[in-house]
Protein backbone atom coordinates (compact mmCIF):
# COMPACT_ATOMS: atom_id res chain seq x y z
CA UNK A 1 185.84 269.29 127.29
CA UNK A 2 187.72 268.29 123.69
CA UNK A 3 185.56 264.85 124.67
CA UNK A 4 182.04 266.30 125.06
CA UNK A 5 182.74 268.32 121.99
CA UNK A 6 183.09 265.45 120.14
CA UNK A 7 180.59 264.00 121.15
CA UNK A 8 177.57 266.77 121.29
CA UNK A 9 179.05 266.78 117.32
CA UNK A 10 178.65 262.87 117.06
CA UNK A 11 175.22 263.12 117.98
CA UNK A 12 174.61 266.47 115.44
CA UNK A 13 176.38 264.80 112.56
CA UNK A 14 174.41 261.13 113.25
CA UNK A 15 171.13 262.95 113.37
CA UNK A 16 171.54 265.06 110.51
CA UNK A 17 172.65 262.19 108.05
CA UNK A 18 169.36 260.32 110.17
CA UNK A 19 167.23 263.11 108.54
CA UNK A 20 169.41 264.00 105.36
CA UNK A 21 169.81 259.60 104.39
CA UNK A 22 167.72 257.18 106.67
CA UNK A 23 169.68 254.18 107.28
CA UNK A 24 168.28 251.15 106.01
CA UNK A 25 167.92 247.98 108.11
CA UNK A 26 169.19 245.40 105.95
CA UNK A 27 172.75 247.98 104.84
CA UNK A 28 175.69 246.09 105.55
CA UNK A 29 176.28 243.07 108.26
CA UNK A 30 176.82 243.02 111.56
CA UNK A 31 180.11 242.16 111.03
CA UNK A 32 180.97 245.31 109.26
CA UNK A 33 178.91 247.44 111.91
CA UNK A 34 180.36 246.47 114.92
CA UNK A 35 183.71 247.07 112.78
CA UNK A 36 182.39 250.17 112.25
CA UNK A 37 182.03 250.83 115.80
CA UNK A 38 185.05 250.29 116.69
CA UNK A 39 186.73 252.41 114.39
CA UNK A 40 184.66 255.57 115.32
CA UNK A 41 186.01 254.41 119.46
CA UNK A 42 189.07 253.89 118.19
CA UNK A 43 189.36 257.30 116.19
CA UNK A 44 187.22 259.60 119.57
CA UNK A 45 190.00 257.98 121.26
CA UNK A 46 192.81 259.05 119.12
CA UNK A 47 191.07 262.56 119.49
CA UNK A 48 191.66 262.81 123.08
CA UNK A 49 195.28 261.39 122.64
CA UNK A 50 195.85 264.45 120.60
CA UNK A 51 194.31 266.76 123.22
CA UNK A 52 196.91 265.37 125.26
CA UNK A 53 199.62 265.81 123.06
CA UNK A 54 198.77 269.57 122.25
CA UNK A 55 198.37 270.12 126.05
CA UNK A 56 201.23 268.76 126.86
CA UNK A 57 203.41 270.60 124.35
CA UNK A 58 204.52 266.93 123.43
CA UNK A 59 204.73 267.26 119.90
CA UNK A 60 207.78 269.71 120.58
CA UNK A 61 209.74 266.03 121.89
CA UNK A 62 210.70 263.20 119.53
CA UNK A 63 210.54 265.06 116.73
CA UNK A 64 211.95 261.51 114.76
CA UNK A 65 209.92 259.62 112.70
CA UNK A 66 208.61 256.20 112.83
CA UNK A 67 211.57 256.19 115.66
CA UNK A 68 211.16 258.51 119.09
CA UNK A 69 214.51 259.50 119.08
CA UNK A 70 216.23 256.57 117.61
CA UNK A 71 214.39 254.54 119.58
CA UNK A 72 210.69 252.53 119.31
CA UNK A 73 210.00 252.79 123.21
CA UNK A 74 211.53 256.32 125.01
CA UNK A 75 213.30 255.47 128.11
CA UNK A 76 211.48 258.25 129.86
CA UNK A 77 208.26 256.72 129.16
CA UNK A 78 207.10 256.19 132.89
CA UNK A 79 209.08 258.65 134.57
CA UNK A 80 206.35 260.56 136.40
CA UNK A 81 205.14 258.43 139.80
CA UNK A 82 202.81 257.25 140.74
CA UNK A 83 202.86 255.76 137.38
CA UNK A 84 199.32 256.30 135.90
CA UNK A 85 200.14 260.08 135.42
CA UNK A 86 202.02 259.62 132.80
CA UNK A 87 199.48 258.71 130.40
CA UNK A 88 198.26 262.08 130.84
CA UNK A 89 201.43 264.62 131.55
CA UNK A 90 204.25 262.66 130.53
CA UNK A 91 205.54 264.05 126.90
CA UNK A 92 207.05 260.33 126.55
CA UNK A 93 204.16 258.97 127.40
CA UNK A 94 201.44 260.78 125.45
CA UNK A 95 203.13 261.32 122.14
CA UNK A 96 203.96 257.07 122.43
CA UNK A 97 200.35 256.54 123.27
CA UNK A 98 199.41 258.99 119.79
CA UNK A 99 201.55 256.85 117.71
CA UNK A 100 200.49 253.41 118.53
CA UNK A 101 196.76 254.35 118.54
CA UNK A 102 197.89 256.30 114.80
CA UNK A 103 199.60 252.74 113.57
CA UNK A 104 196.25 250.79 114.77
CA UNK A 105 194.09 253.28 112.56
CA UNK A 106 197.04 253.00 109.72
CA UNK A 107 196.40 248.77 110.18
CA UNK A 108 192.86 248.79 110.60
CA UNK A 109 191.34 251.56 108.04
CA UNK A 110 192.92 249.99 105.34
CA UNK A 111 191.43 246.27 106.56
CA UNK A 112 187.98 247.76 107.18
CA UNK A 113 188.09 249.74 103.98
CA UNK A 114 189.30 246.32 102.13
CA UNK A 115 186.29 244.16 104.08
CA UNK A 116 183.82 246.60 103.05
CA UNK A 117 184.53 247.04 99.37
CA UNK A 118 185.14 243.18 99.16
CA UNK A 119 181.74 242.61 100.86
CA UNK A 120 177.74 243.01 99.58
CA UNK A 121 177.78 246.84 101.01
CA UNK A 122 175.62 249.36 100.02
CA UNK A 123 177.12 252.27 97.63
CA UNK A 124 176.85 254.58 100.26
CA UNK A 125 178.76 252.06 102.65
CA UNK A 126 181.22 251.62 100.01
CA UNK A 127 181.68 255.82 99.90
CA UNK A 128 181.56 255.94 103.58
CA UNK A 129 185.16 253.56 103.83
CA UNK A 130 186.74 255.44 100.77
CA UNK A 131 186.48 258.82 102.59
CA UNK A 132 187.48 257.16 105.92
CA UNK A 133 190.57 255.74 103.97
CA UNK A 134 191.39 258.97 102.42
CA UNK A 135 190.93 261.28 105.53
CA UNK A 136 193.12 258.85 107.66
CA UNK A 137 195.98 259.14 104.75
CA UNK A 138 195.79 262.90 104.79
CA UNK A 139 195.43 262.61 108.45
CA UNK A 140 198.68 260.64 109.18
CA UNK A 141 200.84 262.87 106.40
CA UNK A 142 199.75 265.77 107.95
CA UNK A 143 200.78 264.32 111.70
CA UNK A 144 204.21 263.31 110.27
CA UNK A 145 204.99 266.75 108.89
CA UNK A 146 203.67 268.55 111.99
CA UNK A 147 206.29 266.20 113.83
CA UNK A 148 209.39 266.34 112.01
CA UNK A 149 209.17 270.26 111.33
CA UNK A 150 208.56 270.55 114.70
CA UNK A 151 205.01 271.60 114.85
CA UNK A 152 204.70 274.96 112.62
CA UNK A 153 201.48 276.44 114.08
CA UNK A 154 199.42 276.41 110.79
CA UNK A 155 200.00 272.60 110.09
CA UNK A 156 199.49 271.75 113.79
CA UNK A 157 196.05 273.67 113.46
CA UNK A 158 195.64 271.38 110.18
CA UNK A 159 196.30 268.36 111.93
CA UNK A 160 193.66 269.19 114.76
CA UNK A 161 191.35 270.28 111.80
CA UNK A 162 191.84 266.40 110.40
CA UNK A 163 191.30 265.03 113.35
CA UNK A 164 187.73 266.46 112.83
CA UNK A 165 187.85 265.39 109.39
CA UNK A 166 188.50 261.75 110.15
CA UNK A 167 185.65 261.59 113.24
CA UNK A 168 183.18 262.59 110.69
CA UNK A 169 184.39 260.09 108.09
CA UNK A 170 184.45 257.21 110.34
CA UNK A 171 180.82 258.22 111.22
CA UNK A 172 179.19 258.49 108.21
CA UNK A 173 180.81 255.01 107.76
CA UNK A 174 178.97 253.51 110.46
CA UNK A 175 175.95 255.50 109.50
CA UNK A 176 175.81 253.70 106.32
CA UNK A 177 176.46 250.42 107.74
């Protein structure tokens, strides 16, 4: 459900900046489109990772950070058999798969954002990668603190809330482009 969600808004938003800003053809290369693209996957999937985490109660675990625990892997990582379950139930499992897809973002935002201000985009491009930049920063703090105080309900609300935040950013990003 979290997924349709996201994506009956992903069509809203996309139309609405259709009618509000028509893209141009010639705005940015296909090299920073398909980027694009892949950030707005990359970021829907980090969406449902966090569905998983806040319906698994797995924020409650590991509450160590950039460490799970003292450790980079949790031992309990595949505990549940058969062994595919545990990317969706296992606490171990879920909060792991969170992280990594959070230090992608953390790696690739930043390059995307670098490519795109270094590059012949147009000014709205340019605004689109800023705000994707900034919402990811905001994003990630907010995660952190959520984590290490042990998820206080407001902050964990204003975590899901960014989560929003950063979809629309990363959209309006490959709108422009």
């Amino acid at each position: 459900r979290l997924g349709r969600a996201f994506l009956i808004y992903a069509a809203m938003l996309w139309i609405a900046l259709d009618l509000l800003r028509p893209r141009e053809t010639s705005a940015g290369s296909g090299r920073h489109r398909r980027f694009a693209a892949i950030l707005v996957a990359l970021v829907f999937v980090m969406v449902l990772s966090g569905g998983l985490v806040a319906g698994t109660r797995a924020g409650l675990a590991y509450n160590t950070f950039p460490l799970m625990n003292g450790r980079i892997v949790p031992p309990e990582m595949f505990a549940i058999d058969p062994w595919y379950l545990n990317f969706f139930s296992n606490m171990a499992t879920v909060q792991f798969d969170h992280r990594l897809i959070a230090w992608l973002l953390a790696f690739l935002v930043p390059w995307f954002w670098l490519r795109v201000r270094r590059g012949e985009a147009p000014p709205q491009a340019r605004l689109g990668a800023d705000l994707l930049l900034a919402a990811l920063v905001l994003q990630i703090a907010v995660g952190i603190a959520t984590l290490l105080l042990v998820v206080p309900v407001p902050l964990a609300a204003a975590h899901q809330a960014g989560a929003l935040l950063v979809f629309s950013a990363a959209l309006f990003a490959a709108h422009s482009l």
